[in-house]
Protein backbone atom coordinates (compact mmCIF):
# COMPACT_ATOMS: atom_id res chain seq x y z
CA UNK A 1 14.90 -99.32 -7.90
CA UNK A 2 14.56 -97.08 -11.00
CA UNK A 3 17.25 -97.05 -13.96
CA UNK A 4 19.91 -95.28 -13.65
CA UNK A 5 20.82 -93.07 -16.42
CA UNK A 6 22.83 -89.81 -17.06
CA UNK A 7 21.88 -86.16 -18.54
CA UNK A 8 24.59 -83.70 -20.29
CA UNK A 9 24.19 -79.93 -19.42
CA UNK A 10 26.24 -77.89 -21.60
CA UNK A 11 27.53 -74.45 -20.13
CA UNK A 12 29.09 -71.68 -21.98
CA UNK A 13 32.42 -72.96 -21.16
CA UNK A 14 32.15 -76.67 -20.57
CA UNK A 15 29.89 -79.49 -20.06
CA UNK A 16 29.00 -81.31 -17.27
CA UNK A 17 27.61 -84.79 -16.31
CA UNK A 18 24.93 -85.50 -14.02
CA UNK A 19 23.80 -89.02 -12.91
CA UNK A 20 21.02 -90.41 -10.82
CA UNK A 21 17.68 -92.35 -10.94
CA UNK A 22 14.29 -92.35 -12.84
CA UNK A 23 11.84 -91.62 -10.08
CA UNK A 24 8.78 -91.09 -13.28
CA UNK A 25 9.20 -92.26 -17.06
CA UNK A 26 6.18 -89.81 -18.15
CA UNK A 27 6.89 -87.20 -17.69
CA UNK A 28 10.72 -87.78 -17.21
CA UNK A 29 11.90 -87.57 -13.27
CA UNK A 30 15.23 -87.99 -12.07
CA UNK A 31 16.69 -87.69 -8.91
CA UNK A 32 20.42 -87.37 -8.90
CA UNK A 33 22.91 -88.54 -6.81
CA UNK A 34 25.40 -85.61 -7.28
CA UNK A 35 24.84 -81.85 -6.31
CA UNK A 36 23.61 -80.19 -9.67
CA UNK A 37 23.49 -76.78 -10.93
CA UNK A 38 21.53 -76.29 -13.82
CA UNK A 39 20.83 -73.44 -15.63
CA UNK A 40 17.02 -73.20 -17.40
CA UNK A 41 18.62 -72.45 -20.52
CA UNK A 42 21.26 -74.11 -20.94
CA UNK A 43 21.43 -77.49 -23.34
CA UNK A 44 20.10 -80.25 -22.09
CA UNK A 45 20.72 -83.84 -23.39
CA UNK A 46 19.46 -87.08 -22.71
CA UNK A 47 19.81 -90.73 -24.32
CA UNK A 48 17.52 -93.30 -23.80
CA UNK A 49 17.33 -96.89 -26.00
CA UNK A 50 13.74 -97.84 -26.82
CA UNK A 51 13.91 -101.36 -29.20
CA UNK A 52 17.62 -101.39 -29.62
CA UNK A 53 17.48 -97.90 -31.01
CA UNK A 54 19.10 -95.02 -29.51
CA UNK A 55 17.41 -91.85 -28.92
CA UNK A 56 18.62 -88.37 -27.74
CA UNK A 57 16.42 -85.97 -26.55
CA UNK A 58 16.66 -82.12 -25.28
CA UNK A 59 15.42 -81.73 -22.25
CA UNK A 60 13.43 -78.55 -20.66
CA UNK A 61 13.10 -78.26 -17.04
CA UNK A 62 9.69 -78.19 -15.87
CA UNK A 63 9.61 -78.64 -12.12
CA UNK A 64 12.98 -78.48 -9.58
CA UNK A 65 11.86 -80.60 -6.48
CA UNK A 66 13.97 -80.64 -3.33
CA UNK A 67 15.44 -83.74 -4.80
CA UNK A 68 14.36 -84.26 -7.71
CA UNK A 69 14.01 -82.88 -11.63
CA UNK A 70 11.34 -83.23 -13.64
CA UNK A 71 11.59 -82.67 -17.36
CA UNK A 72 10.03 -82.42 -20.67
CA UNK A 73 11.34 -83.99 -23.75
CA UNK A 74 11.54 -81.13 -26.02
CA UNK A 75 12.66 -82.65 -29.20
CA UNK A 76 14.76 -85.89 -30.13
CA UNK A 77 17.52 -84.71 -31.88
CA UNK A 78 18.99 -88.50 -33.21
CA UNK A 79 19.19 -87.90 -36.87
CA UNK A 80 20.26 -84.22 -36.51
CA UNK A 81 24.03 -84.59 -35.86
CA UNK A 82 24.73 -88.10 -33.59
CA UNK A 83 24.73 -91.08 -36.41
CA UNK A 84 27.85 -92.40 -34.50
CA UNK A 85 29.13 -92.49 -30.79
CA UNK A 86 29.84 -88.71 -29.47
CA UNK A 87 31.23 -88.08 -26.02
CA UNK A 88 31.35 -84.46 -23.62
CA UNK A 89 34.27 -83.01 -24.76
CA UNK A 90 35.65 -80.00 -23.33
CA UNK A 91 38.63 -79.09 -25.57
CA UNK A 92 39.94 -76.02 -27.41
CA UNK A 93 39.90 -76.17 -30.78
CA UNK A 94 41.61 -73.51 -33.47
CA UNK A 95 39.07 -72.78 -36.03
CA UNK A 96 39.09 -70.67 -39.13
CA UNK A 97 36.27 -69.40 -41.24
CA UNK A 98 36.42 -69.08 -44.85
CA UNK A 99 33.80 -68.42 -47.33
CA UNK A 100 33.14 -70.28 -50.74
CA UNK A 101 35.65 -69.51 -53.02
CA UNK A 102 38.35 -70.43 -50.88
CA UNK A 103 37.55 -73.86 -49.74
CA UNK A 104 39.92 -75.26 -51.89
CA UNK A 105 42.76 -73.75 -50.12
CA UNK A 106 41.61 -74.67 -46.88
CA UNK A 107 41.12 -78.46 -47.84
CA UNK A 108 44.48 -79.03 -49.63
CA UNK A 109 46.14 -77.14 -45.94
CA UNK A 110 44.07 -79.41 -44.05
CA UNK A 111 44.67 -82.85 -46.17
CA UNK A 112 48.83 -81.95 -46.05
CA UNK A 113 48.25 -81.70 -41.71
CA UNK A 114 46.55 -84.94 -41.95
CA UNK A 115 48.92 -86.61 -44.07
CA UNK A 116 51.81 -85.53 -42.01
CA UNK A 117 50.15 -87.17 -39.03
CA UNK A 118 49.80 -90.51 -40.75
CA UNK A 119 52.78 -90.43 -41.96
CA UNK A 120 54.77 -90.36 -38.17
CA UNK A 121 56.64 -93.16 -37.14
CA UNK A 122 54.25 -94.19 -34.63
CA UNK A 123 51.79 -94.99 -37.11
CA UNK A 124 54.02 -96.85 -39.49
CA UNK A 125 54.52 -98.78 -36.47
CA UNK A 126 51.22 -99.46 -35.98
CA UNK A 127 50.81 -100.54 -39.69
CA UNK A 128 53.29 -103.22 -39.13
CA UNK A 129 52.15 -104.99 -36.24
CA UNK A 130 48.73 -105.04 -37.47
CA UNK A 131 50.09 -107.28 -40.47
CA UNK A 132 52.52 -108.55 -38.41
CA UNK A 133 53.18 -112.53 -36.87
CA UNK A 134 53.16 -112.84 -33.25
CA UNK A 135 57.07 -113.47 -33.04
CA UNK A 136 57.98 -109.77 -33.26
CA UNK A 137 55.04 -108.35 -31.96
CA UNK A 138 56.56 -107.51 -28.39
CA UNK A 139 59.75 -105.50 -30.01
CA UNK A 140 57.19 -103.98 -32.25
CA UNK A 141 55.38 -103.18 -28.75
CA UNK A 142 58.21 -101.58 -27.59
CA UNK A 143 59.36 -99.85 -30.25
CA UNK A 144 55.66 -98.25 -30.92
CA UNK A 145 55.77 -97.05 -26.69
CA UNK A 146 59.26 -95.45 -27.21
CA UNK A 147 58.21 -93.15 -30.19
CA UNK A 148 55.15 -92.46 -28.46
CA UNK A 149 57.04 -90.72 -25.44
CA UNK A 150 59.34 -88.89 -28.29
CA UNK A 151 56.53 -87.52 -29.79
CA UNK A 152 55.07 -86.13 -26.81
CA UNK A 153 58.55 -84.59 -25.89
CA UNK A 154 58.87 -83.46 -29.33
CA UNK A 155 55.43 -81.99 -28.92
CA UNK A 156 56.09 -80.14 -26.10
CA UNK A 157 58.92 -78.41 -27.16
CA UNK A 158 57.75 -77.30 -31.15
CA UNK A 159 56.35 -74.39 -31.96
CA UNK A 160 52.65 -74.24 -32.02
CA UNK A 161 50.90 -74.38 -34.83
CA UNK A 162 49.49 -70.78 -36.39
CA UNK A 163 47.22 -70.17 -39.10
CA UNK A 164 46.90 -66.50 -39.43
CA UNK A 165 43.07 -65.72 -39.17
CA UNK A 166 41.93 -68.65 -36.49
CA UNK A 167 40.81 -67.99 -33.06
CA UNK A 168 40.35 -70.46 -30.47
CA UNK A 169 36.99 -71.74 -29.60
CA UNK A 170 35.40 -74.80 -27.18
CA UNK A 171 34.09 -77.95 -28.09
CA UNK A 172 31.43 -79.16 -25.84
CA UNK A 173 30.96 -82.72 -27.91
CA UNK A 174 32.90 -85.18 -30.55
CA UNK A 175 31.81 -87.54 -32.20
CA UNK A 176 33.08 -89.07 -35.52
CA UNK A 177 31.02 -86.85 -38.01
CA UNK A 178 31.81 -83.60 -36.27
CA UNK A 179 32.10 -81.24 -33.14
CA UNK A 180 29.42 -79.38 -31.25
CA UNK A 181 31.29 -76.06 -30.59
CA UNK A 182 29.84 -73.06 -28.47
CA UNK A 183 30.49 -69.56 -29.46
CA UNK A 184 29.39 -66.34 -27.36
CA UNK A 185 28.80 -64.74 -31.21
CA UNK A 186 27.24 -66.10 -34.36
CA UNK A 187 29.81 -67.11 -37.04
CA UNK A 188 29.40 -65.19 -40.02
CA UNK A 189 30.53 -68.03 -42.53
CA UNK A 190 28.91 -71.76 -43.03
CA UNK A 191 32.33 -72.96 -43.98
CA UNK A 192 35.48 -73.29 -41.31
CA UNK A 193 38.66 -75.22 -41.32
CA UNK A 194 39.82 -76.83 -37.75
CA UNK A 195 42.66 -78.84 -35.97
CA UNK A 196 44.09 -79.76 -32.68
CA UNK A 197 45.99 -81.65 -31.29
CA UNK A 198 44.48 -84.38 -28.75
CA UNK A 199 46.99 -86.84 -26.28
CA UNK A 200 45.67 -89.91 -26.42
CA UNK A 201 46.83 -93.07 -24.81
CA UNK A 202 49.33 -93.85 -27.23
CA UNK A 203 50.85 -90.44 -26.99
CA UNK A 204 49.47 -87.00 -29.18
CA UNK A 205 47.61 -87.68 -32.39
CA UNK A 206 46.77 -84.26 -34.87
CA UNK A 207 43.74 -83.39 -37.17
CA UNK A 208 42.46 -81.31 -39.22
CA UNK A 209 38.91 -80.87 -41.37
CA UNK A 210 37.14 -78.86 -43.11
CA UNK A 211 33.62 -78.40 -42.02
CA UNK A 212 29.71 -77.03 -42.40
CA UNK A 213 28.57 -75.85 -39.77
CA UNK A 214 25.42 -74.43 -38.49
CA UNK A 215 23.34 -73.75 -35.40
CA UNK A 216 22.59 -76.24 -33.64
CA UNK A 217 20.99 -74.65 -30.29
CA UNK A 218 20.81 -71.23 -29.13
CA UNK A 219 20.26 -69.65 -25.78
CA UNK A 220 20.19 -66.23 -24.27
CA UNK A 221 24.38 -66.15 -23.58
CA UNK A 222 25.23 -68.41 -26.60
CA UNK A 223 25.44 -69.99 -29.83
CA UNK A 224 26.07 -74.08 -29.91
CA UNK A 225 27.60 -74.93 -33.25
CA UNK A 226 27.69 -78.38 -35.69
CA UNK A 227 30.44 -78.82 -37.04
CA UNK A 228 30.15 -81.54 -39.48
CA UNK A 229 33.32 -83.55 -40.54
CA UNK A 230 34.02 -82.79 -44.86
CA UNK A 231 37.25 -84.74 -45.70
CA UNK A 232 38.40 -86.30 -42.77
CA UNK A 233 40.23 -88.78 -43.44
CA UNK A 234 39.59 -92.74 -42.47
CA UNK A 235 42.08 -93.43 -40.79
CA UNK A 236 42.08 -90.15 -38.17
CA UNK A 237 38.54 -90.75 -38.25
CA UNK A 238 38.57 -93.97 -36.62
CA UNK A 239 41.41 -92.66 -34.05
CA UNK A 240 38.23 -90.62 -32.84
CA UNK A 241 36.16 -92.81 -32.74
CA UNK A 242 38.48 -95.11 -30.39
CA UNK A 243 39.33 -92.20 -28.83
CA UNK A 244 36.00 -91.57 -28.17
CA UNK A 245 35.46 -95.45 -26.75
CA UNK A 246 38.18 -95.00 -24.43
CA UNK A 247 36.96 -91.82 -22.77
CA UNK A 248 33.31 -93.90 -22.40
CA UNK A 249 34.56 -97.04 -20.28
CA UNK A 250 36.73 -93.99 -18.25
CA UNK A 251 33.56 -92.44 -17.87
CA UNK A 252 31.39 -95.17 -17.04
CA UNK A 253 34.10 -96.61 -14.29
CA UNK A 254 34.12 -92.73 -12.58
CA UNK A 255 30.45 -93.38 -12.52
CA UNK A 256 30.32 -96.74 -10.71
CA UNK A 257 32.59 -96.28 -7.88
């Protein structure tokens, strides 16, 4: 039996996740054990690991059998934006462009969102049982779990945040150096501030960045945007990133049953 591996096809308003079996290494077959509708332009990715190193490729469709795909590796695409773990991400995201001379507006606005977030109870929670001996661990536990469902309640019934000037857009990717973001016109300005707000496990956690950004892949209906990461901060950084882990196993144990 051939590996099994997965592709990423990125539509104008979401991504989807398509698994099967490598029929043919060279070139790359798959045949895939879920009905798939792909789209000749749309982005195609595809991460293989060749001597412990990762690689991610965009794939072209050459052939469509009756059950199979075969493709060509159009260009591997490692060291353009995916240093770290990234995940499909289908999320909306409030983003603002700004040129030059006002960057230093937008980063102060977005360092005072982030700082609000670490400064929530939950999180000095979280501080302390990190340092914390095992004796009031479970209280700490419990007290972390009841501010968690607070803040969602809380959440739910504030106002929304509004930044006059942002409009909403899609992510299609996150990893902890940026977004991938798809828009159906090309941004005007290399520079944009963004924030959301994502529920995680634990309850909602906010952030907030300023960002370069620049195309990344283009196709006949739309622009796919990087979005790299400027001062995010460590700490919200790494709440990504295991953000970003816990999707994965999710992920992985949708794709074994």
């Amino acid at each position: 039996m051939g590996k099994r591996v997965k592709i990423s096809v990125f539509f104008e308003d979401r991504v989807s996740a398509y698994y099967g079996i490598i029929v043919c290494e060279s070139p790359l077959e798959i045949e895939f054990d879920n009905d798939w509708q792909i789209d000749r332009s749309s982005l195609i990715l595809y991460s293989e690991v060749v001597n412990n190193i990762r690689h991610i490729f965009i794939l072209t469709v050459k052939e469509i059998k009756e059950k199979s795909i075969v493709f060509n590796k159009k260009e591997n695409i490692q060291d353009r934006f995916f240093k770290n773990r990234y995940i499909e991400f289908h999320h909306s995201f409030n983003i603002i462009e700004f040129g030059s001379s006002e960057e230093e507006k937008y980063r102060q606005l977005s360092d005072q969102m982030n700082l609000q977030e670490l400064n929530s109870t939950a999180e000095k929670l979280k501080e302390v049982y990190s340092r914390d001996d095992l004796e009031n661990r479970e209280l700490i536990s419990f007290l972390i779990d009841i501010n968690a469902k607070i803040d969602e309640i809380l959440y739910l019934l504030k106002p929304k945040i509004n930044i006059d000037g942002t409009k909403p857009y899609n992510s299609l990717l996150i990893s902890g150096e940026g977004i991938l973001f798809v828009s159906s016109q090309e941004i005007k300005e290399n520079n944009i501030m963004l924030y959301t707000t994502i529920r995680d496990s634990g309850g909602f956690f906010t952030f907030s960045s300023i960002c370069s950004t620049s195309i990344f892949y283009k196709t006949n209906k739309y622009f796919v945007y990087a979005a790299n990461f400027i001062n995010m901060n460590q700490n919200i950084q790494d709440k990504i990133i295991k953000y970003i882990f816990r999707l994965e196993r999710d992920m992985l144990k949708e794709a074994n049953k």
